[in-house]
Protein backbone atom coordinates (compact mmCIF):
# COMPACT_ATOMS: atom_id res chain seq x y z
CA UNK A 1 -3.87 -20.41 -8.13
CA UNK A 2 -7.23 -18.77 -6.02
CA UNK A 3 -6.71 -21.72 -3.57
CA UNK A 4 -2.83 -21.00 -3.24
CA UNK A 5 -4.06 -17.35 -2.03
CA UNK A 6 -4.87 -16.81 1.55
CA UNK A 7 -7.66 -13.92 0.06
CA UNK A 8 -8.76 -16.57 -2.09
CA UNK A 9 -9.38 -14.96 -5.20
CA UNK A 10 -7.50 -13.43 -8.20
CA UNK A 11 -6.17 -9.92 -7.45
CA UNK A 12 -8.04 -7.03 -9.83
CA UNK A 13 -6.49 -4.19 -11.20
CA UNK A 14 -8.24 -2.18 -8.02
CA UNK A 15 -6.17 -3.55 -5.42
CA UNK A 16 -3.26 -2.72 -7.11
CA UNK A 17 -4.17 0.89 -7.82
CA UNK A 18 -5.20 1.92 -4.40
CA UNK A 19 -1.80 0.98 -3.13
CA UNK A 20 -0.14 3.04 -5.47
CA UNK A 21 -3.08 5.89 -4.19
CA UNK A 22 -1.80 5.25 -1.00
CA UNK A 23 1.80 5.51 -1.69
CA UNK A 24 1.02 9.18 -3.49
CA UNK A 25 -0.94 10.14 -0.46
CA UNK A 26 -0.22 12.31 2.28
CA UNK A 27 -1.44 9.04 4.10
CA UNK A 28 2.23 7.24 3.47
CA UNK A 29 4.72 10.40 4.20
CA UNK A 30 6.74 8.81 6.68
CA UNK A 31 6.75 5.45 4.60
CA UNK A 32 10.74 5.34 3.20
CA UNK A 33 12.81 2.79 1.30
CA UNK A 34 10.00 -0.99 1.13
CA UNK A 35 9.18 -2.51 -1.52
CA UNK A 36 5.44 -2.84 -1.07
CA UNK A 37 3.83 -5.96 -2.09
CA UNK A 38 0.74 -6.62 -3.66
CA UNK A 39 -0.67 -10.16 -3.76
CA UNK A 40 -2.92 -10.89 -0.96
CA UNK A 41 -0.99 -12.70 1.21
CA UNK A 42 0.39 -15.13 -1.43
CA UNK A 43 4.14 -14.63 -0.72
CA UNK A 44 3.38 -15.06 3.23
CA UNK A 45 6.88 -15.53 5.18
């Protein structure tokens, strides 16, 4: 599974938390209506 992720390594509870820090933010007020994802790069198009 770490190989399988461009990042290389397991996500931590961190990296999810500062994108939800983010999304409360003043930082993402003109963000509307995505899904944001997560995973490092794992579900790469």
């Amino acid at each position: 599974m770490v190989r399988a992720n461009p990042l290389g390594r397991i996500g931590k509870t961190g990296d999810a938390a500062r994108s939800v820090v983010f999304l409360a933010s003043d930082d993402s007020s003109f963000i509307t209506g995505h899904c944001i994802v997560c995973d490092g790069g794992y579900t790469l198009p």
